[in-house]
N, C-alpha and C. Protein backbone atom coordinates (compact mmCIF):
# COMPACT_ATOMS: atom_id res chain seq x y z
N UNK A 1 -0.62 -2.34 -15.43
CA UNK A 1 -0.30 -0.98 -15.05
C UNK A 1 0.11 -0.19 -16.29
N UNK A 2 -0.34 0.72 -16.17
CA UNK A 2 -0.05 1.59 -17.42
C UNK A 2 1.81 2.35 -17.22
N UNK A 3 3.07 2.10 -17.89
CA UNK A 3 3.91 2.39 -18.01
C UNK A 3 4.15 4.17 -18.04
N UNK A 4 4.36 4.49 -16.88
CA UNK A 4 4.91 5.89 -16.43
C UNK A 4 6.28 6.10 -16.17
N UNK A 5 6.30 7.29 -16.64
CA UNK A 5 7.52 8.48 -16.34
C UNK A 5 6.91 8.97 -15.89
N UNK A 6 7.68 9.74 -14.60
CA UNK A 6 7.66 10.44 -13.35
C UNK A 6 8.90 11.86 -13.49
N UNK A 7 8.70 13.02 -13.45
CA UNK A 7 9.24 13.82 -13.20
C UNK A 7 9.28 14.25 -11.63
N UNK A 8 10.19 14.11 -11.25
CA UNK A 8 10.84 14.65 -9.50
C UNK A 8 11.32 15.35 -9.30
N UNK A 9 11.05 16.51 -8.11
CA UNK A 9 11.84 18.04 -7.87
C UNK A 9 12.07 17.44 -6.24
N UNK A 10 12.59 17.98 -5.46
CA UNK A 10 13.37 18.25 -4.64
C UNK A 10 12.04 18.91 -3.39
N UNK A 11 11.14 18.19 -2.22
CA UNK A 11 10.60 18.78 -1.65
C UNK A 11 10.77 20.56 -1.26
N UNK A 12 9.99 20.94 -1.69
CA UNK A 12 9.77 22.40 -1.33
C UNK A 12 10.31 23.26 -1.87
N UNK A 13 10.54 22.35 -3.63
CA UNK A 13 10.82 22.96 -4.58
C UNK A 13 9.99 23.81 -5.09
N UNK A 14 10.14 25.31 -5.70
CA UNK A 14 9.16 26.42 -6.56
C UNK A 14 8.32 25.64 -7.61
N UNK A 15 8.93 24.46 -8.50
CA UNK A 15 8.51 23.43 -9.91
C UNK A 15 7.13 22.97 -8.78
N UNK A 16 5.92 23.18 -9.43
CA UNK A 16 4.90 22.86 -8.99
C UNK A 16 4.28 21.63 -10.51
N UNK A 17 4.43 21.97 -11.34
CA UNK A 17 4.00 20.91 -12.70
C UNK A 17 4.92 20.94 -13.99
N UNK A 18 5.36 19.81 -14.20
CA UNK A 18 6.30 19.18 -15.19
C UNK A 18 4.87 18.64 -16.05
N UNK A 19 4.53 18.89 -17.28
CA UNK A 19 3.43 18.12 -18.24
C UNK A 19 3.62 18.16 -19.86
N UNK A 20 4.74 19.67 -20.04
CA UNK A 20 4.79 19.75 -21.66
C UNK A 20 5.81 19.86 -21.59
N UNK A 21 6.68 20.65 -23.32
CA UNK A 21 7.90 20.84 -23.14
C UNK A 21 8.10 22.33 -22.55
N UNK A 22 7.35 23.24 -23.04
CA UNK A 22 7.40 24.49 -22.33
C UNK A 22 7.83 24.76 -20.48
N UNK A 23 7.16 24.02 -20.11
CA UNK A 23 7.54 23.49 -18.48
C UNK A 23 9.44 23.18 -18.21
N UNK A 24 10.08 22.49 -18.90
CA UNK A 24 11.22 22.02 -19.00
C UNK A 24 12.47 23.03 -19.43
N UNK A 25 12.13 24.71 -19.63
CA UNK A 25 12.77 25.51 -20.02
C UNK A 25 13.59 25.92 -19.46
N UNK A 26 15.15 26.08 -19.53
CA UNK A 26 15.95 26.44 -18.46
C UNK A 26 16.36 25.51 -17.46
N UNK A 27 15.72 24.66 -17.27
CA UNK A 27 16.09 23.26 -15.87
C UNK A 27 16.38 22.34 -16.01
N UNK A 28 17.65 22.39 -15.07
CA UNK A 28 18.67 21.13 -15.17
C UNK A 28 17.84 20.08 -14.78
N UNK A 29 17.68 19.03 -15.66
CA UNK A 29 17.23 17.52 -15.86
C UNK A 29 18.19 16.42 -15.23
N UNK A 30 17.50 15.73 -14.47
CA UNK A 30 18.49 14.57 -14.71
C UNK A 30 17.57 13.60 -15.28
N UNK A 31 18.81 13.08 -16.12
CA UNK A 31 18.03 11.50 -16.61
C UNK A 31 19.22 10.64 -17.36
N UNK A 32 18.51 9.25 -17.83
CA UNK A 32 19.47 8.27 -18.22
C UNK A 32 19.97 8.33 -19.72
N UNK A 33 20.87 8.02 -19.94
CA UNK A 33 21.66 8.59 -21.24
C UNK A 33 20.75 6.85 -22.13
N UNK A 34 20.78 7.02 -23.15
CA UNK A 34 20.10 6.33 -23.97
C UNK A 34 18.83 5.54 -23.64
N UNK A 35 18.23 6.62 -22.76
CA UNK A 35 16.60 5.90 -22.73
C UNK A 35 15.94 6.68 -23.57
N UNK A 36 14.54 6.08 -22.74
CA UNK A 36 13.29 6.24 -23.65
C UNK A 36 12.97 8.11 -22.70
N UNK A 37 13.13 7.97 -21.71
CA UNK A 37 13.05 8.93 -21.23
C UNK A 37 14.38 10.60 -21.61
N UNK A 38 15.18 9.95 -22.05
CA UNK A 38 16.34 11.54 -22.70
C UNK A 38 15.56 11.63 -23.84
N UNK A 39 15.00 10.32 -24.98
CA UNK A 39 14.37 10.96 -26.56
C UNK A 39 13.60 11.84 -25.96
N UNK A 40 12.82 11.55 -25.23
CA UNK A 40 11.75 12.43 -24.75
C UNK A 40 12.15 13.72 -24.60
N UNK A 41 12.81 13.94 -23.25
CA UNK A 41 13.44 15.67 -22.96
C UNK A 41 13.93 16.34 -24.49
N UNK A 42 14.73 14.85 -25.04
CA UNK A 42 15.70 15.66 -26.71
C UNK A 42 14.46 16.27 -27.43
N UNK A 43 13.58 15.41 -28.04
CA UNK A 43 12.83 15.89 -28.67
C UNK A 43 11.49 17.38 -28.31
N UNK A 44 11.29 17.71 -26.90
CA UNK A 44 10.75 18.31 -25.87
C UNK A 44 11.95 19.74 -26.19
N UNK A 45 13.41 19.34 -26.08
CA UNK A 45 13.96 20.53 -26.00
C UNK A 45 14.28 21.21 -27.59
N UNK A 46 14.00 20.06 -28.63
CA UNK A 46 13.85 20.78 -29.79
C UNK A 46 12.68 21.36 -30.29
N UNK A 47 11.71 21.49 -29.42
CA UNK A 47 10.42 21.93 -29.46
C UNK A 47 10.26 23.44 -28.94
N UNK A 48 11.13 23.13 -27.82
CA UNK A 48 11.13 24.87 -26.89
C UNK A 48 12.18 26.00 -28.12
N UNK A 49 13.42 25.04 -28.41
CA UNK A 49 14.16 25.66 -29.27
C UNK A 49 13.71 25.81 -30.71
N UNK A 50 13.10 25.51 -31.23
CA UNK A 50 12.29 25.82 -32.77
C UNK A 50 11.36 26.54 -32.48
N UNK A 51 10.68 27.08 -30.66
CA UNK A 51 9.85 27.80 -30.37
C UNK A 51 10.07 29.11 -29.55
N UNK A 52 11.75 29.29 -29.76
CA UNK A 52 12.41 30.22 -29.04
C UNK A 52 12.80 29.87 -28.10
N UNK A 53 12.05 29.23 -27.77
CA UNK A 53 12.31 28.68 -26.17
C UNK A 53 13.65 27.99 -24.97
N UNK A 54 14.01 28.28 -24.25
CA UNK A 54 15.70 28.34 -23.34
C UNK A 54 15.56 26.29 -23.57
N UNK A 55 16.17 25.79 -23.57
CA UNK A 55 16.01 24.40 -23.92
C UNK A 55 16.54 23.86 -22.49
N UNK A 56 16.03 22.81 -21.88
CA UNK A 56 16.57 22.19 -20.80
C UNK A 56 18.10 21.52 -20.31
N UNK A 57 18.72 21.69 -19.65
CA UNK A 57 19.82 20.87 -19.75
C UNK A 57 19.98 19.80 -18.85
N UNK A 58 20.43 18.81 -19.95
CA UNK A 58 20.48 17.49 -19.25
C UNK A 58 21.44 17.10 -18.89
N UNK A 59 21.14 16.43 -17.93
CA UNK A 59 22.27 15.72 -16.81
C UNK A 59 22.38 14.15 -16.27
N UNK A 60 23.73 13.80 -17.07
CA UNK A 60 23.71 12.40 -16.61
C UNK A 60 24.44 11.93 -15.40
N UNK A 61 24.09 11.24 -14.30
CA UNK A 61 25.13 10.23 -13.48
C UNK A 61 25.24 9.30 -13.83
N UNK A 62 26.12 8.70 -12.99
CA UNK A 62 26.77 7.33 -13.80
C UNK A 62 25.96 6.74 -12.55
N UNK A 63 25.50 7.07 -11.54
CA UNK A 63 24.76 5.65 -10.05
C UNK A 63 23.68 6.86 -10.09
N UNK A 64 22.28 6.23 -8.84
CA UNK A 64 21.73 6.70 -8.54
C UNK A 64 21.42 7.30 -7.02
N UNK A 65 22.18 6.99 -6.54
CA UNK A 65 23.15 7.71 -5.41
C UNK A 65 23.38 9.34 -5.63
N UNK A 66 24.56 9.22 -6.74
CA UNK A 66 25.03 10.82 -6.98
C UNK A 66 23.54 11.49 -7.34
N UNK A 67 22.89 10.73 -8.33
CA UNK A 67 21.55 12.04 -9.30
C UNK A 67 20.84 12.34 -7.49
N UNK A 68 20.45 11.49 -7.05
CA UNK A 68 19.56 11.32 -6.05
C UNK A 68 20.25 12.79 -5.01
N UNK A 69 21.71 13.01 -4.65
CA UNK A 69 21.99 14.04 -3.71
C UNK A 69 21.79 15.31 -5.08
N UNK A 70 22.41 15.25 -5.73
CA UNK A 70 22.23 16.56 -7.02
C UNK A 70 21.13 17.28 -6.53
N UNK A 71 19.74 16.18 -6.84
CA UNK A 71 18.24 16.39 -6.82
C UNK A 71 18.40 17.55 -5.18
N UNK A 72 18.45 16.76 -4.78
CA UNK A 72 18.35 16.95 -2.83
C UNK A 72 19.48 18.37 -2.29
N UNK A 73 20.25 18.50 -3.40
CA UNK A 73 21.68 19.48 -2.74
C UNK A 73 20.79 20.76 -3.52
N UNK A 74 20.41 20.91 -4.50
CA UNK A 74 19.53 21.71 -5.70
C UNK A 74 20.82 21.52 -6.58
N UNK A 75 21.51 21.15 -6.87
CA UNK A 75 22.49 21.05 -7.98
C UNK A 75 22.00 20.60 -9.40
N UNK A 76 20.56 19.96 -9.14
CA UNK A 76 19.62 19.75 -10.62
C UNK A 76 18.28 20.02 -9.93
N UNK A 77 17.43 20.46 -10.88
CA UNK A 77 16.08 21.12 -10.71
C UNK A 77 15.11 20.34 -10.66
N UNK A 78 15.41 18.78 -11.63
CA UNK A 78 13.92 17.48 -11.54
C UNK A 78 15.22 16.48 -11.84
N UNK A 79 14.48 15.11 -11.71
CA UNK A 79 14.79 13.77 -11.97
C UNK A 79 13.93 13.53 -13.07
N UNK A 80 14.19 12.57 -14.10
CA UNK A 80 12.98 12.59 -15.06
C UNK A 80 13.67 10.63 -15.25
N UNK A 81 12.37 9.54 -14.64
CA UNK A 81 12.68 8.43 -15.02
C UNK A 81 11.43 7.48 -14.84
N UNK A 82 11.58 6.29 -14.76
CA UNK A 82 10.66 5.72 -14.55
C UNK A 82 10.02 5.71 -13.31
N UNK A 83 8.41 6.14 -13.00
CA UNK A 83 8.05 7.06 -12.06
C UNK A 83 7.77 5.66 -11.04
N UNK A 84 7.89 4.97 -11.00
CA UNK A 84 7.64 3.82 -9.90
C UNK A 84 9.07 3.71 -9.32
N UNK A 85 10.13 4.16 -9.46
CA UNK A 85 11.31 4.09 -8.77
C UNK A 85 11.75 5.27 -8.28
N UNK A 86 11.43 6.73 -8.65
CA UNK A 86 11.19 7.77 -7.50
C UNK A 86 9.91 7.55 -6.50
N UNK A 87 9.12 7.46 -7.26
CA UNK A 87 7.64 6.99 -6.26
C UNK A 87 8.10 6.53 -5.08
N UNK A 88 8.78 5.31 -5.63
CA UNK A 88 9.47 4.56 -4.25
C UNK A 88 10.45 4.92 -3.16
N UNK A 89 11.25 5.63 -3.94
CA UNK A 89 12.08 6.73 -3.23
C UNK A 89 11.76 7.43 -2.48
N UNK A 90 10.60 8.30 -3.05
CA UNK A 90 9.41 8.94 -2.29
C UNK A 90 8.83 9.07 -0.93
N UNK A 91 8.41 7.95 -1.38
CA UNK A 91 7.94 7.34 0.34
C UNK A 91 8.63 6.59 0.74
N UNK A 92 9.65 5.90 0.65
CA UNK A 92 10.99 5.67 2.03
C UNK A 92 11.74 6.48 2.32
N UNK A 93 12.06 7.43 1.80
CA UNK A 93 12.95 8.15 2.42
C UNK A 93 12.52 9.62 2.13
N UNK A 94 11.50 10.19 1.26
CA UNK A 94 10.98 11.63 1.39
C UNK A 94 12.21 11.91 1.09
N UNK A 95 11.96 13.77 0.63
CA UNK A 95 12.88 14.51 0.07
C UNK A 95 12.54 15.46 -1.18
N UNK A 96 11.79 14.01 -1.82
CA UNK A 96 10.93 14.51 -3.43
C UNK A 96 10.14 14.33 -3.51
N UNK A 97 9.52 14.77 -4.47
CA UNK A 97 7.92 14.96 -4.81
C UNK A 97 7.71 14.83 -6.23
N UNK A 98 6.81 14.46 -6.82
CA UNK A 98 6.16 14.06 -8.05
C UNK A 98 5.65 15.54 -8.22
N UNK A 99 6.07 15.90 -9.58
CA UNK A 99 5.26 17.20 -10.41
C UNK A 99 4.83 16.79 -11.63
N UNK A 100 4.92 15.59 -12.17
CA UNK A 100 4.16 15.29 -13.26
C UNK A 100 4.97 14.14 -14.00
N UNK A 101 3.85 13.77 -14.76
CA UNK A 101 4.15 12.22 -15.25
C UNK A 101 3.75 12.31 -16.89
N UNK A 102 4.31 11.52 -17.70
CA UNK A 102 4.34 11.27 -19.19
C UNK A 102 4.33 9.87 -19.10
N UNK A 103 3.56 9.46 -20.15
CA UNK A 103 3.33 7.76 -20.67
C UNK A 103 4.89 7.48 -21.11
N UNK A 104 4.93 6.42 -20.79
CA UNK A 104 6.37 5.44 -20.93
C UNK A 104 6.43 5.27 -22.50
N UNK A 105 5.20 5.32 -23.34
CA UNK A 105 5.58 4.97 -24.97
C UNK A 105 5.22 6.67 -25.61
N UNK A 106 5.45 7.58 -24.79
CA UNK A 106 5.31 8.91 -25.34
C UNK A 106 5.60 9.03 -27.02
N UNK A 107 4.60 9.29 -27.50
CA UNK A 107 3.39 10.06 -27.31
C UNK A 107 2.15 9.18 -27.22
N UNK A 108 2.64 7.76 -27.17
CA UNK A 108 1.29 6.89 -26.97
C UNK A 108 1.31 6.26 -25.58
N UNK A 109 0.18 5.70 -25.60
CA UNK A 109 0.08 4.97 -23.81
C UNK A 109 0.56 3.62 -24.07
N UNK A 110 1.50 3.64 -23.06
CA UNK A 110 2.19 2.30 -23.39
C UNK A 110 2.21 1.64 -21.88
N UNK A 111 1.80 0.17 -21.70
CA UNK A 111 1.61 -0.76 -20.84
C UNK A 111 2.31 -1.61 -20.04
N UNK A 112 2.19 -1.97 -19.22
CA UNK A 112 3.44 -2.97 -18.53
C UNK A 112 2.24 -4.12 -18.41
N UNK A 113 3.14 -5.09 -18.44
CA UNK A 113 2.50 -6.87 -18.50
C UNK A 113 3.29 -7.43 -18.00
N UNK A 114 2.00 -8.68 -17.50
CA UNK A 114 2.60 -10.22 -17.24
C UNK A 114 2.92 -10.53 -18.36
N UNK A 115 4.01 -11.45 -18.24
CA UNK A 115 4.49 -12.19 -19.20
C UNK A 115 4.97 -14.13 -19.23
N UNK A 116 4.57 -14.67 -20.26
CA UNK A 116 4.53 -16.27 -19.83
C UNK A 116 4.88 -16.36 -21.28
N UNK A 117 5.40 -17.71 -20.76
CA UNK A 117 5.75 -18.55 -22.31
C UNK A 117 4.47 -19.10 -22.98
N UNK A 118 3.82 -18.56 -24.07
CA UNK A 118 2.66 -18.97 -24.93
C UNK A 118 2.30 -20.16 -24.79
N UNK A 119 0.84 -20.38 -24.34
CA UNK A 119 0.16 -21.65 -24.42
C UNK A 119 0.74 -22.40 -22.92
N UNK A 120 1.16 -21.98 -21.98
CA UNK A 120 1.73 -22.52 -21.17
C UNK A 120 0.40 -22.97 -19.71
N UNK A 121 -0.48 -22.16 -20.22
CA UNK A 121 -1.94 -22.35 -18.90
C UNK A 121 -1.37 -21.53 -18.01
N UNK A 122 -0.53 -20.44 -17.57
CA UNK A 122 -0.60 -19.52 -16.76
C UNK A 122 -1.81 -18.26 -16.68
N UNK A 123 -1.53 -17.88 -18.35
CA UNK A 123 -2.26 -16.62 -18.57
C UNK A 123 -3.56 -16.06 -17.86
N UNK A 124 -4.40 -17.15 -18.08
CA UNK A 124 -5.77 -17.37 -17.31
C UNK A 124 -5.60 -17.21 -15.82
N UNK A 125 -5.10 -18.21 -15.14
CA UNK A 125 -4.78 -17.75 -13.84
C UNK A 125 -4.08 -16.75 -13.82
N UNK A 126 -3.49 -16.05 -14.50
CA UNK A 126 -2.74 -14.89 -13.28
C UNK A 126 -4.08 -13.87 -13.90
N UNK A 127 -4.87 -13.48 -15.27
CA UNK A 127 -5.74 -12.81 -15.52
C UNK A 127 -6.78 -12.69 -14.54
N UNK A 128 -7.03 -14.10 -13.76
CA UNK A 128 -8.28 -14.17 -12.88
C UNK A 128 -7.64 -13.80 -11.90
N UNK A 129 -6.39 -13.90 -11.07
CA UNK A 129 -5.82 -13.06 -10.09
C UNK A 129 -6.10 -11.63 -9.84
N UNK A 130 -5.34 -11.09 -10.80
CA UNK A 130 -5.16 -9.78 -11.04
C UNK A 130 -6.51 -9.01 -11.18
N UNK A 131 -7.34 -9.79 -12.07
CA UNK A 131 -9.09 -9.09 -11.89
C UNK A 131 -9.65 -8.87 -10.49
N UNK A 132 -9.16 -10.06 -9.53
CA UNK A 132 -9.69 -10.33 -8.23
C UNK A 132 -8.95 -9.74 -7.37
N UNK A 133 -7.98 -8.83 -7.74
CA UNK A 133 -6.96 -8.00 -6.76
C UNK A 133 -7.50 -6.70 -7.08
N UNK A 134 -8.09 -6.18 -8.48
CA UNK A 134 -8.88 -5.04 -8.73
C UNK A 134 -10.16 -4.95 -8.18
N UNK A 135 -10.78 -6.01 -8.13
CA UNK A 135 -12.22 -5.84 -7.81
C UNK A 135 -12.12 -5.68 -6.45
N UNK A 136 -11.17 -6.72 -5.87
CA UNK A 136 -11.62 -6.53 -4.57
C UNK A 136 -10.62 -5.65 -3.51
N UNK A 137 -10.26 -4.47 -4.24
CA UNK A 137 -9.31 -3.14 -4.10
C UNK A 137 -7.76 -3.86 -3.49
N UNK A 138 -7.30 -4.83 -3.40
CA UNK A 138 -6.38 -4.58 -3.17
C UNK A 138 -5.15 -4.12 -4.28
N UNK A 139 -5.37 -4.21 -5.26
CA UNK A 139 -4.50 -3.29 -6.34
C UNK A 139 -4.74 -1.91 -5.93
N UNK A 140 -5.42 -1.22 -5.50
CA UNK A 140 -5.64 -0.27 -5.52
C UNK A 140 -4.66 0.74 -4.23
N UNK A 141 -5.03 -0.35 -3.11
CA UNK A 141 -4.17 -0.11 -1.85
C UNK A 141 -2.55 -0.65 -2.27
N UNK A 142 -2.17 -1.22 -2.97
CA UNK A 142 -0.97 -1.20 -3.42
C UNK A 142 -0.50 -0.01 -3.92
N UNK A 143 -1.40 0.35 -5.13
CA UNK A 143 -1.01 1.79 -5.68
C UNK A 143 -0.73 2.74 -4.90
N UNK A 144 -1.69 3.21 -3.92
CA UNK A 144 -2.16 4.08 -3.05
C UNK A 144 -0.72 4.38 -1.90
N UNK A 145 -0.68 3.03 -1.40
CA UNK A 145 0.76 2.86 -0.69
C UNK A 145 1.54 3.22 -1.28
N UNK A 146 2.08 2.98 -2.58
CA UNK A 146 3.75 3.23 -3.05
C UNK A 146 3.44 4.43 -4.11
N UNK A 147 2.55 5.24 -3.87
CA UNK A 147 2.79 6.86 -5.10
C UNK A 147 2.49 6.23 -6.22
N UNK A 148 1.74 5.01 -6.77
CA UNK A 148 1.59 4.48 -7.86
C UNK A 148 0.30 5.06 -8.71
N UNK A 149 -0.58 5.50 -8.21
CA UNK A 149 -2.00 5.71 -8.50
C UNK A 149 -2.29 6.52 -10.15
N UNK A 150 -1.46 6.96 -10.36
CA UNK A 150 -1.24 7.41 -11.79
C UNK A 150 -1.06 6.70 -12.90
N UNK A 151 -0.43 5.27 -12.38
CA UNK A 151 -0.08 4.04 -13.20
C UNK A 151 -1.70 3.19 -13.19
N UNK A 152 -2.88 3.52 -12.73
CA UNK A 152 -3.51 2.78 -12.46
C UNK A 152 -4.35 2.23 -13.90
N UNK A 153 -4.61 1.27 -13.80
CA UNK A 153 -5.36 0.51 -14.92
C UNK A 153 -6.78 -0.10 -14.00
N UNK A 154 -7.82 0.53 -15.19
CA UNK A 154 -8.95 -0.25 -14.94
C UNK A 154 -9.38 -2.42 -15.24
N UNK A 155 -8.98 -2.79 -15.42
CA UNK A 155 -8.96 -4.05 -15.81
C UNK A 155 -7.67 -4.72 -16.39
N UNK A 156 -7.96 -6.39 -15.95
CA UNK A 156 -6.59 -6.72 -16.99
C UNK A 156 -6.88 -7.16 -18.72
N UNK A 157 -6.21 -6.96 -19.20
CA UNK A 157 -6.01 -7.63 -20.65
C UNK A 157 -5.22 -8.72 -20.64
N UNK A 158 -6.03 -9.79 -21.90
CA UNK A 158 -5.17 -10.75 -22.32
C UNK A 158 -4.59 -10.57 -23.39
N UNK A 159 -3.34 -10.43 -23.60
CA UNK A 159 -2.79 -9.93 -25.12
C UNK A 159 -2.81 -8.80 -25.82
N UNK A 160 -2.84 -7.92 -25.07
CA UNK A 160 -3.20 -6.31 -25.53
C UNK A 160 -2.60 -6.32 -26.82
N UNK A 161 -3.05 -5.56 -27.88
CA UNK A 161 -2.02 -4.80 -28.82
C UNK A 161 -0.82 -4.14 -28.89
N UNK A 162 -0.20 -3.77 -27.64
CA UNK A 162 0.99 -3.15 -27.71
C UNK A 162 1.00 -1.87 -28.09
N UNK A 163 2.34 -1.19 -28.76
CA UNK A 163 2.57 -0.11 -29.19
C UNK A 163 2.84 -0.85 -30.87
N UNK A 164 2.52 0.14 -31.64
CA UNK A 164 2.88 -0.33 -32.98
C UNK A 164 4.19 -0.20 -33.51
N UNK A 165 4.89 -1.26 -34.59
CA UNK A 165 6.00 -1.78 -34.84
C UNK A 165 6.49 -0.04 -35.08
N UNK A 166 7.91 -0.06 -35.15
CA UNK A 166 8.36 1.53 -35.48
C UNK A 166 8.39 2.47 -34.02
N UNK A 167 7.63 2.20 -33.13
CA UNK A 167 7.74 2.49 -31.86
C UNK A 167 9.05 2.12 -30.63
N UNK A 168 8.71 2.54 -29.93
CA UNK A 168 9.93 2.66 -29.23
C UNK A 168 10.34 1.08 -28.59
N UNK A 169 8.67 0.43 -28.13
CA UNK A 169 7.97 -0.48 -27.27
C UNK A 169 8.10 -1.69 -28.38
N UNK A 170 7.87 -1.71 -29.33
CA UNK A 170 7.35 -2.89 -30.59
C UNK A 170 6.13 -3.22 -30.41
N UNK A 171 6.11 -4.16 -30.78
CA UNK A 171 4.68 -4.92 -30.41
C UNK A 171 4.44 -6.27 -29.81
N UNK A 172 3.53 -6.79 -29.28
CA UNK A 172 3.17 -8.17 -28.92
C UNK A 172 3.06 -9.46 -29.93
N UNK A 173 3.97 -9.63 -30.46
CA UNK A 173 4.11 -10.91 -31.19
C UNK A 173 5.34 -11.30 -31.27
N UNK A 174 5.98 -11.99 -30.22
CA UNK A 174 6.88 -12.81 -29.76
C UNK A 174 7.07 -13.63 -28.91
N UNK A 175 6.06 -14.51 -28.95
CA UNK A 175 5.61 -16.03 -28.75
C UNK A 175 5.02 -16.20 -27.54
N UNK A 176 4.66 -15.12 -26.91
CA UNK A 176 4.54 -14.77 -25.21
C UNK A 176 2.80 -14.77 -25.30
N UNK A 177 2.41 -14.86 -23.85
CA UNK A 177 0.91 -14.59 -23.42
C UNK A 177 1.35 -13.01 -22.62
N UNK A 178 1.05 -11.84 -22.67
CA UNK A 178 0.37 -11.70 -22.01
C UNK A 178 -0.64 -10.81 -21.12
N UNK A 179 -0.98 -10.70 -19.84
CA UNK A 179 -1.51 -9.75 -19.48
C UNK A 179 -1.57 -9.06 -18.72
């Protein structure tokens, strides 16, 4: 699956698309204090502000309880996190809605994997799994079910390349298979 951030507004919110930093001007954010997802907004709101632009303000909770009523009371304008856990939110309990998504290794596409202890004879089998859950759509009806479909990946890899060292992600060389 390809590693997404998910931006979330509040059903029948005016925010119709979250995609650049220009979008993020003026609106209270919520998100998690030392992720991968605040560099993002930080660097996004020094972009609007070196471009004139009203800079976003961010908002931390300490649970996801409180962000979750904020979102829902309008007391914040989006959620900004990893988009498979509003997704999920999403559709059990409605409320929010997806306005747009950013790659998890922003500004590069960054991946989610199986993972095994190297040389262990898993890799192969779960590779031939996972091919045979694509081909024969049930990955797809997984996606489809849980708001995932944005995360979707055409095939599996064995050992992808990763994100390169200096990145947020690192890279794939630490003794692991996988795919």
């Amino acid at each position: 699956m390809k590693a997404m951030l998910g931006f979330y507004v509040k059903t029948g919110s005016k925010i119709s698309e979250i995609k650049q930093a220009s979008d993020i001007a003026g609106l209270k954010i919520i998100v998690g204090s030392g992720t991968n997802q605040e560099k993002i907004l930080l660097a996004w709101n020094e972009a609007n502000e070196k471009a004139g632009i009203k800079p976003a303000l961010l908002q931390y909770f300490d649970d996801q309880a409180a962000a979750q009523l904020a979102i829902r009371s309008g007391r914040s304008d989006a959620l900004f996190g990893p988009n498979s856990v509003y997704a999920y939110s999403a559709a059990i309990t409605g409320g929010i809605k997806r306005v747009g998504t950013v790659t998890g290794g922003w500004p590069l596409q960054a991946d989610i994997a199986v993972t095994t202890r190297k040389d262990n004879g898993l890799v192969k089998p779960i590779h031939t799994a996972l091919e045979g859950a694509i081909a024969g759509g049930q990955y797809e009806q997984v996606l489809q079910r849980w708001g995932l479909d944005v995360e979707r990946v055409d095939t599996s890899l064995i050992n992808p390349p990763g994100l390169p060292d200096g990145s947020l992600q690192g890279s794939n060389d630490h003794g692991t298979d996988t795919t």
